[in-house]
Protein backbone atom coordinates (compact mmCIF):
# COMPACT_ATOMS: atom_id res chain seq x y z
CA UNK A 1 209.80 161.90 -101.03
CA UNK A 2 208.61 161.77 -97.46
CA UNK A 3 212.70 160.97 -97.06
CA UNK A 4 213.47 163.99 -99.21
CA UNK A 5 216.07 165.04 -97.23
CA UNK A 6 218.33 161.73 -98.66
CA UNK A 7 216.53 162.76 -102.28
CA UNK A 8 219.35 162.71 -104.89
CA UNK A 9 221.65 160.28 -103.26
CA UNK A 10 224.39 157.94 -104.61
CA UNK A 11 225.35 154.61 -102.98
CA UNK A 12 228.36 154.52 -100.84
CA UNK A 13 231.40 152.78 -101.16
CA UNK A 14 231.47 151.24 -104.60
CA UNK A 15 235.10 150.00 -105.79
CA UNK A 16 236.13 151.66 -108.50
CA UNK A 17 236.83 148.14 -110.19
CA UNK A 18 232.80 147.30 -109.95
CA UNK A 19 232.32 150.45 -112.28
CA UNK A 20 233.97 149.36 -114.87
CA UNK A 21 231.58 147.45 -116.65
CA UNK A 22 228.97 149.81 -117.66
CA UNK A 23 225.93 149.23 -119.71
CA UNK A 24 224.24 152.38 -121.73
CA UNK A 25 224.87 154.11 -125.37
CA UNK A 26 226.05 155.87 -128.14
CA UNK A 27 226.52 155.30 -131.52
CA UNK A 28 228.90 157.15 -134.14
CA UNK A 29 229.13 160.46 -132.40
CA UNK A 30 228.74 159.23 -128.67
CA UNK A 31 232.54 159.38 -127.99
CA UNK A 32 234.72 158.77 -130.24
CA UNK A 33 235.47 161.31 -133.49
CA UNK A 34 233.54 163.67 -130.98
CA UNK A 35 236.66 166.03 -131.58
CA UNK A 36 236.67 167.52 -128.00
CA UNK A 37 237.47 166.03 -124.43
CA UNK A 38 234.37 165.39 -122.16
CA UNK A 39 234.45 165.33 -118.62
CA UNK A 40 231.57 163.91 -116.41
CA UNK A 41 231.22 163.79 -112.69
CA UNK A 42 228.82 161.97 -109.96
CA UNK A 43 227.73 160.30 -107.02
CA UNK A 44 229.48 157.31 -105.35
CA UNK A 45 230.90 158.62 -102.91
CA UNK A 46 232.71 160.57 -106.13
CA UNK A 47 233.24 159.34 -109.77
CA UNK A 48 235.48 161.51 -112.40
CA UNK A 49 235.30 160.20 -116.28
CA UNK A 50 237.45 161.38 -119.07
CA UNK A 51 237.20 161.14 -122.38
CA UNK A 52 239.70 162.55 -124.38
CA UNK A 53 239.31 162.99 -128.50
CA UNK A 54 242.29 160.51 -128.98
CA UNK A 55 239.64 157.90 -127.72
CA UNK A 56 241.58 157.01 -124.36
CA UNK A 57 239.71 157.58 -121.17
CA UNK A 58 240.32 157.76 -117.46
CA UNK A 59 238.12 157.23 -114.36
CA UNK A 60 238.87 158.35 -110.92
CA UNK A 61 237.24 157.55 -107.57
CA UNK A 62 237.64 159.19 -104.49
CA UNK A 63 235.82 158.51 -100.86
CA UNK A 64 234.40 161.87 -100.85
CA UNK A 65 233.93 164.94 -102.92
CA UNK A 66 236.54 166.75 -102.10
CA UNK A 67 238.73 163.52 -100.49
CA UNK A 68 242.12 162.83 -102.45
CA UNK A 69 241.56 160.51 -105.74
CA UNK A 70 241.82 156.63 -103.61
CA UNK A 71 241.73 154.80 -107.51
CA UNK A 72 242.22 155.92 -110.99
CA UNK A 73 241.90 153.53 -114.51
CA UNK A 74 242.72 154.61 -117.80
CA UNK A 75 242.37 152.72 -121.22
CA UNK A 76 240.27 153.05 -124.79
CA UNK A 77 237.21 153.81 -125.97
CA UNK A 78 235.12 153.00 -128.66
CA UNK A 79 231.67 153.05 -130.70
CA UNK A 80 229.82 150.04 -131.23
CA UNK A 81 227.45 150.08 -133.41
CA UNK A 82 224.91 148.32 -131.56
CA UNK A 83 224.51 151.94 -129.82
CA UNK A 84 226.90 151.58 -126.83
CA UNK A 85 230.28 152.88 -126.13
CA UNK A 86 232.99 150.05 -125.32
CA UNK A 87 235.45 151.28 -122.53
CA UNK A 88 238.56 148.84 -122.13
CA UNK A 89 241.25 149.02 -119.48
CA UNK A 90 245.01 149.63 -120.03
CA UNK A 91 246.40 149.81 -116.42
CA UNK A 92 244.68 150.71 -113.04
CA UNK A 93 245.85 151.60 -109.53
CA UNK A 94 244.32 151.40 -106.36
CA UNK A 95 242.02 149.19 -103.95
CA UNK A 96 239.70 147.00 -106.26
CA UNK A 97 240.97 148.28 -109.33
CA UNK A 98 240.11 146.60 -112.41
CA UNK A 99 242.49 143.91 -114.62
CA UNK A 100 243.91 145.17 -117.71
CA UNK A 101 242.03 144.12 -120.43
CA UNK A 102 238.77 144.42 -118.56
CA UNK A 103 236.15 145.61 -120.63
CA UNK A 104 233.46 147.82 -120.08
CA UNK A 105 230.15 149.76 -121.82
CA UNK A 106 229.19 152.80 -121.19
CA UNK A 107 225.65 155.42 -122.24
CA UNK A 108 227.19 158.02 -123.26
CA UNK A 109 225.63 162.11 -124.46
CA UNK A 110 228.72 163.79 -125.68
CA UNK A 111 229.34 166.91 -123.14
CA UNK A 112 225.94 166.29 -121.30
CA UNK A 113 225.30 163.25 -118.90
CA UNK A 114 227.30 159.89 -118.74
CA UNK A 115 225.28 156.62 -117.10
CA UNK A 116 227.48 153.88 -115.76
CA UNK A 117 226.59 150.26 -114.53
CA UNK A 118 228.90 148.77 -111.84
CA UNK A 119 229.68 145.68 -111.91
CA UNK A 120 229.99 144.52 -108.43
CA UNK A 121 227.00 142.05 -107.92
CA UNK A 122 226.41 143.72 -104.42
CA UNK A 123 226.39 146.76 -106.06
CA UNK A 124 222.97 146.75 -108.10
CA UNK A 125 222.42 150.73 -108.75
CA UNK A 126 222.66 152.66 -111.58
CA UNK A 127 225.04 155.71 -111.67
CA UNK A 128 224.23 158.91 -113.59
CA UNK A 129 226.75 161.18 -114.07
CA UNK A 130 226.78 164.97 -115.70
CA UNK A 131 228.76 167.02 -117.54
CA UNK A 132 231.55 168.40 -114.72
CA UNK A 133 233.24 171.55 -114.10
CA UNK A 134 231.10 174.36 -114.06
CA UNK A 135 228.12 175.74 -111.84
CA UNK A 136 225.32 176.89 -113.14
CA UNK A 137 225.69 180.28 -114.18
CA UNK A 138 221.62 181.07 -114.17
CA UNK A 139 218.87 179.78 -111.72
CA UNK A 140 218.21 176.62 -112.64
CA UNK A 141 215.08 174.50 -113.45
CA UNK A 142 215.17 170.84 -114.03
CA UNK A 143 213.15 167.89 -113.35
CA UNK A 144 213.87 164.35 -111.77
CA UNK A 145 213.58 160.97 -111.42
CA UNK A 146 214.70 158.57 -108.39
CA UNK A 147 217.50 156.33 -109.56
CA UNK A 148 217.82 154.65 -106.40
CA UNK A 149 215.43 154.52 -103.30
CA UNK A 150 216.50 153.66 -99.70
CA UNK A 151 216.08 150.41 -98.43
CA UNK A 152 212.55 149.61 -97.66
CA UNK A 153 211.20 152.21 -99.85
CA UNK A 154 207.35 151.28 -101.41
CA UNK A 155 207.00 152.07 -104.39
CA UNK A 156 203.04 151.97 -103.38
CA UNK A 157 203.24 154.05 -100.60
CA UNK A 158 201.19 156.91 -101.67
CA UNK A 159 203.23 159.16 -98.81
CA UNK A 160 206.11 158.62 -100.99
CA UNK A 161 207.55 160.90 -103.73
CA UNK A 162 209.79 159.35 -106.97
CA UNK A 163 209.84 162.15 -109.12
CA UNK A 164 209.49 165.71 -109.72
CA UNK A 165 211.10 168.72 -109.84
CA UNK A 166 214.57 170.81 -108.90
CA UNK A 167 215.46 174.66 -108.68
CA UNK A 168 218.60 175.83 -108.23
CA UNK A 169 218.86 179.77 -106.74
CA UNK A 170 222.23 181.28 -108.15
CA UNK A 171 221.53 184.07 -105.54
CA UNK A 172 221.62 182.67 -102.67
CA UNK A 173 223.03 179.34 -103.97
CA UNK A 174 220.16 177.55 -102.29
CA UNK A 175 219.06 174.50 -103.90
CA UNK A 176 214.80 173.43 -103.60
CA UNK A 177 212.50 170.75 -104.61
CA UNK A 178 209.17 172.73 -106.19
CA UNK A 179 207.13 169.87 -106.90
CA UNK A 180 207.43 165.90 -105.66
CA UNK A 181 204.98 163.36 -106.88
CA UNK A 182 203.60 160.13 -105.88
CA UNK A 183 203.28 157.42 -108.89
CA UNK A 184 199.43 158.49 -108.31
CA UNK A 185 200.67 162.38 -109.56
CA UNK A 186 199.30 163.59 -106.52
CA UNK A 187 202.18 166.60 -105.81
CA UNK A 188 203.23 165.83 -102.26
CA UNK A 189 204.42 169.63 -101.99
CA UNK A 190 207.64 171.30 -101.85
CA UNK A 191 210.96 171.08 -99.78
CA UNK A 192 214.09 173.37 -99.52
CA UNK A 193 217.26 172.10 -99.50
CA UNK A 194 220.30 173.32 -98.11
CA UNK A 195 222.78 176.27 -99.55
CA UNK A 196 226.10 176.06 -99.59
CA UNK A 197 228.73 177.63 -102.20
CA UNK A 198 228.78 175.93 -105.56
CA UNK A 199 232.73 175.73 -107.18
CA UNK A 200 233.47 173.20 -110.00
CA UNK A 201 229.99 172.02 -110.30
CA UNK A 202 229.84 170.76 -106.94
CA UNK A 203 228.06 172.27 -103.85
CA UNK A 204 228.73 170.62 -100.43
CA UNK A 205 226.14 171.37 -97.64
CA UNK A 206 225.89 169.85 -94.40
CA UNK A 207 225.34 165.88 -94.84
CA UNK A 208 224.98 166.70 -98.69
CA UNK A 209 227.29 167.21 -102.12
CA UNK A 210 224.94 168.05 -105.28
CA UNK A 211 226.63 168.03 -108.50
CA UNK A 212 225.27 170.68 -111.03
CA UNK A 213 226.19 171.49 -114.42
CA UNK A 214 225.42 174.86 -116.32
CA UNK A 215 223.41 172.35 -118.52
CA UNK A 216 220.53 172.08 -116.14
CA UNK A 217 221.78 168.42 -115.45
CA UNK A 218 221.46 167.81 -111.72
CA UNK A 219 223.01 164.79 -109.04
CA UNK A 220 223.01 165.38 -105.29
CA UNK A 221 224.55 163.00 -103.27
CA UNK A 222 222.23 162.95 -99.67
CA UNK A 223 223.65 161.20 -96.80
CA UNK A 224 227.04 161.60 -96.63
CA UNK A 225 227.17 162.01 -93.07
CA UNK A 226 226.29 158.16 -92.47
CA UNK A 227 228.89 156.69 -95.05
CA UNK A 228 228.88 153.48 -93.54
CA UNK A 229 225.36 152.86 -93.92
CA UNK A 230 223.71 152.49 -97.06
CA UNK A 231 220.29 151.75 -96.07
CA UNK A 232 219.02 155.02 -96.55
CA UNK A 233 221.27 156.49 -99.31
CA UNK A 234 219.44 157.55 -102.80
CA UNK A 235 219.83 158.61 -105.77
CA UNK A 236 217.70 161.12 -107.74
CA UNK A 237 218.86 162.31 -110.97
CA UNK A 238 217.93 165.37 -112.64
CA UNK A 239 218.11 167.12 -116.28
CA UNK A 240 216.84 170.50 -117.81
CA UNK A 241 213.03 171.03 -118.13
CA UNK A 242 211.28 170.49 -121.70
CA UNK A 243 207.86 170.66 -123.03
CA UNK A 244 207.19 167.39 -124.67
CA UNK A 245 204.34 168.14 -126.54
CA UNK A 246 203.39 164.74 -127.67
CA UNK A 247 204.14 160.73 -127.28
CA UNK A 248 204.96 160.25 -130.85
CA UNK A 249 207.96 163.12 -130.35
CA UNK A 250 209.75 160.06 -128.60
CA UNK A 251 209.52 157.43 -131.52
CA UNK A 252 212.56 155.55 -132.65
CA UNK A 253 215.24 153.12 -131.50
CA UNK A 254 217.42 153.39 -128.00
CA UNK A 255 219.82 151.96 -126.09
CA UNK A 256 220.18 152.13 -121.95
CA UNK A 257 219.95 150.55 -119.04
CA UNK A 258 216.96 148.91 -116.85
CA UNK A 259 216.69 148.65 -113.16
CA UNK A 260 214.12 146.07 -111.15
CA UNK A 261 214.29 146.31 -107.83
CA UNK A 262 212.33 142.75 -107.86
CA UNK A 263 215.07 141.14 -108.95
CA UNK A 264 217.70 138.96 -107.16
CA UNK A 265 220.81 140.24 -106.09
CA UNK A 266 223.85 140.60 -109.04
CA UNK A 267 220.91 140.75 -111.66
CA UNK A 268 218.92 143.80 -111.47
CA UNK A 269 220.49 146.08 -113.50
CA UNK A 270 220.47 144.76 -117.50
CA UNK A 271 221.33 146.57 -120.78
CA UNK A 272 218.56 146.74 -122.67
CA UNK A 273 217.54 148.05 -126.41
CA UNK A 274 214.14 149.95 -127.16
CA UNK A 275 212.29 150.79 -129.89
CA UNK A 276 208.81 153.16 -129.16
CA UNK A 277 206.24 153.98 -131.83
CA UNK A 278 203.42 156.02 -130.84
CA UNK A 279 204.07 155.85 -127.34
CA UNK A 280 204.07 152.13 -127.96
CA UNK A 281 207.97 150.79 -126.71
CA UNK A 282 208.75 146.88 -126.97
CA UNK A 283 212.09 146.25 -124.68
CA UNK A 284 214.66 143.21 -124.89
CA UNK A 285 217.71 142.57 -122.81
CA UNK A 286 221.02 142.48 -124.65
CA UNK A 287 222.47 139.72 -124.29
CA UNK A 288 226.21 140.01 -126.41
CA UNK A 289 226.55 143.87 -126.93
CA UNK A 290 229.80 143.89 -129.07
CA UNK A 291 227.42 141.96 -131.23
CA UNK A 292 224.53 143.33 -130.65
CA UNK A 293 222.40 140.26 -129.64
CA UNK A 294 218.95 140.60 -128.52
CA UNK A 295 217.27 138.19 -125.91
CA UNK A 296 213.82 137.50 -126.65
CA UNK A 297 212.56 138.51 -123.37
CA UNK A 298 211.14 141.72 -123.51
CA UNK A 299 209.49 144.39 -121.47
CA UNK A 300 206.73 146.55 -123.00
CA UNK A 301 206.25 150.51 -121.76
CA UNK A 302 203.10 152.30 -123.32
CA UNK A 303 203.41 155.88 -122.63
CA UNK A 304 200.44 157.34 -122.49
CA UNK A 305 200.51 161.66 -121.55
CA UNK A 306 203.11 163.98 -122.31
CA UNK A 307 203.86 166.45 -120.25
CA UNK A 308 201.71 164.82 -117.14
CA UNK A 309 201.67 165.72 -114.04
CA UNK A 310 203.68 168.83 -115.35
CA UNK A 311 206.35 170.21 -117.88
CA UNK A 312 208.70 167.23 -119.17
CA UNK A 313 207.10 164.20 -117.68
CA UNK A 314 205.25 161.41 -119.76
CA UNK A 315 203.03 158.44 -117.73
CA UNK A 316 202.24 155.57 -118.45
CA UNK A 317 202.93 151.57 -117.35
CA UNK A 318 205.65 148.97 -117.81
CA UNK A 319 205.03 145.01 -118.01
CA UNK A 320 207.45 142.32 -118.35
CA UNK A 321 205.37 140.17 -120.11
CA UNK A 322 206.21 137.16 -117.75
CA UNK A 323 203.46 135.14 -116.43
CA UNK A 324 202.00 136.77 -113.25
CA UNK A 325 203.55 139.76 -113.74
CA UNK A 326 201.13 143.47 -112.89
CA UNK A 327 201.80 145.91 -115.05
CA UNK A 328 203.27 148.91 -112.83
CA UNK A 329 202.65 152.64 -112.65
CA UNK A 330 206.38 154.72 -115.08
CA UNK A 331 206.75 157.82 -115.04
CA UNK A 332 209.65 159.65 -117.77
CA UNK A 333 211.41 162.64 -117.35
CA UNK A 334 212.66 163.83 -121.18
CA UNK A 335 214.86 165.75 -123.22
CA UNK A 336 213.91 166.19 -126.81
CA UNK A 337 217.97 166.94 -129.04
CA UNK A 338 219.18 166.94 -125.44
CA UNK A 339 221.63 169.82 -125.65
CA UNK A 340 222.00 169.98 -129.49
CA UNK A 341 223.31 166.33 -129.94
CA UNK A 342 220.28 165.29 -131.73
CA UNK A 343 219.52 162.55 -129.24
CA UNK A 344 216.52 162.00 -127.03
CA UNK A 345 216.87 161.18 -123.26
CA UNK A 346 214.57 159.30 -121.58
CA UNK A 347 214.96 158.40 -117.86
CA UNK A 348 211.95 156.63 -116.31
CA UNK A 349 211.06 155.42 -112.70
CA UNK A 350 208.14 153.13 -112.10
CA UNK A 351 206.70 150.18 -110.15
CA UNK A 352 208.38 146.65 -110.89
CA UNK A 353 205.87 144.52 -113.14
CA UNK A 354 207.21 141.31 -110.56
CA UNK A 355 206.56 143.33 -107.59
CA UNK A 356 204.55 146.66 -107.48
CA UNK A 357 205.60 147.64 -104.32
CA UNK A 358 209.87 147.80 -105.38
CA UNK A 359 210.91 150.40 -107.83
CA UNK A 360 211.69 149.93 -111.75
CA UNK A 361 213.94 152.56 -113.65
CA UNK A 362 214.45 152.35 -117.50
CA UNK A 363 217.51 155.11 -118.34
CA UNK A 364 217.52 155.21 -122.30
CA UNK A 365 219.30 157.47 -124.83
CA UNK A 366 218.30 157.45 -129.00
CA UNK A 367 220.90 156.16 -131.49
């Protein structure tokens, strides 16, 4: 990114009662029966999720990495079967909690990453979060995708990067971008990032906090030092580096979220389910997901080379199928059995089909 320096950033100050209604996925397995507790943390200024193997969860916020927790929910869990995981509240403290009864969804790879959707209808950004806890423990090699772009980011601008990928030096605990692309896979070179000292999964450098994950999962949270202005916070989200191989190794059915940055405010982030065949994907929103009802609008992604520009990444375009849409320029970032759980992650950034110059993201998991 020419604005690398605010790369992997998360949105400011989200109530903790706009994340609790979170679109994304996992059947059977995802969460409940898992037979373990999972913990996840991210970006926002700070999310905490728990889910414990008697299928009740809690949530915590807080202001700032290390701040002191300023809201925590708890409540149940559950697997739907339409491929998403069903959080409901029990009881909630603190500014802008949630109502009991609230009801939320959530994508979901057991002890891996966690993808929540506030919400908030000013808040129209998709938070990843990993697996928390525990620094890496070897360097570190992952690729990623821009979740969220400042304000007046264009997605046409070939000076701009949306993707590529993330070292982490155990050594000198010194974080790096290798490689950033353009959607034209023209590398745009490499940047360092700060060091700092790692503990818990999170390192906090000057104006930075990166959470990291001895999974190769990756979230760092750029811009801290200007808390009260989200114009140029962003979010980049990274995962472990994995030859592809082919399009065909990413047919089947998924469930996840979509991002257009064309759309109007409160509606640009929509659950969505996705079924690719030979790098051929057909997309439709979900409209009812305890019931798993399908909208008949539909995007269509046709992936075209795997492993393009480099190691993990597939290309290809999106189109929304809508009358004067342009098909725009998607690039994936994937994990094939993403850390033994027999799922496949997919987590895409493009160029809106309504308007190529404002960024598209499609974050989907298999069922």
């Amino acid at each position: 990114m020419s604005k690398m320096r605010h790369v992997i950033v998360a949105g400011g100050g989200l109530a903790l009662g706009s994340l609790l209604a979170l679109s994304g996925c996992g059947t059977g397995g995802s969460g409940s029966g898992s037979g373990s507790t999972q913990t996840y943390t991210g970006a926002g200024s700070r999310w905490d999720v728990e889910l414990a193997s008697d299928n009740t969860f809690t949530i915590t916020h807080r202001p700032s990495a290390s701040g002191a927790v300023d809201m925590t929910v708890n409540g149940t869990y559950q697997a739907l079967a339409s491929g998403f995981l069903k959080l409901t509240v029990g009881s909630a403290t603190g500014t802008g909690a949630p109502s009991p009864g609230d009801a939320g969804y959530a994508l979901n790879v057991p002890g891996y990453v966690f993808i929540l959707k506030p919400i908030d209808p000013n808040s129209d950004q998709i938070i990843p979060m990993i697996k928390s806890g525990s620094c890496p423990t070897g360097n570190m090699s992952a690729n990623w995708v821009m979740v969220k772009a400042d304000a007046g980011a264009d997605a046409t601008d070939a000076s701009r990067d949306f993707y590529g990928t993330f070292a982490f030096d155990t050594g000198t605990q010194t974080a790096s971008l290798p490689s950033r692309y353009n959607f034209n896979q023209t590398d745009l070179g490499s940047q360092a990032l700060a060091s700092g000292t790692c503990k818990d999964g999170v390192l906090t450098v000057a104006g930075a906090d990166m959470f990291l994950t001895d999974g190769a999962g990756a979230i760092v949270h750029l811009g801290v030092d200007t808390p009260n202005d989200p114009a140029d916070d962003q979010i980049v989200f990274g995962f472990a580096r994995q030859s592809v191989g082919s399009v065909n190794a990413l047919d089947g059915s998924y469930a996840g979220l979509l991002f257009d940055g064309s759309g109007g405010a409160g509606s640009k982030i929509m659950p969505v389910a996705v079924s690719c065949s030979s790098g051929s994907c057909t997309g439709n929103m979900v409209t009812d997901i305890d019931n798993n009802v399908l909208s008949s609008d539909s995007v269509t992604i046709t992936l075209t080379t795997a492993d393009n520009p480099s190691t993990g990444f597939v290309t290809g375009t999106i189109d929304s199928n809508q009358p004067g849409s342009t098909p725009g320029q998607l690039t994936c970032m994937v994990n094939l059995d993403a850390q033994g759980s027999g799922r496949n992650i997919m987590s895409c950034v493009g160029q809106s089909p309504g308007d190529n110059s404002q960024m598209f993201n499609v974050l989907l998991v298999s069922k």
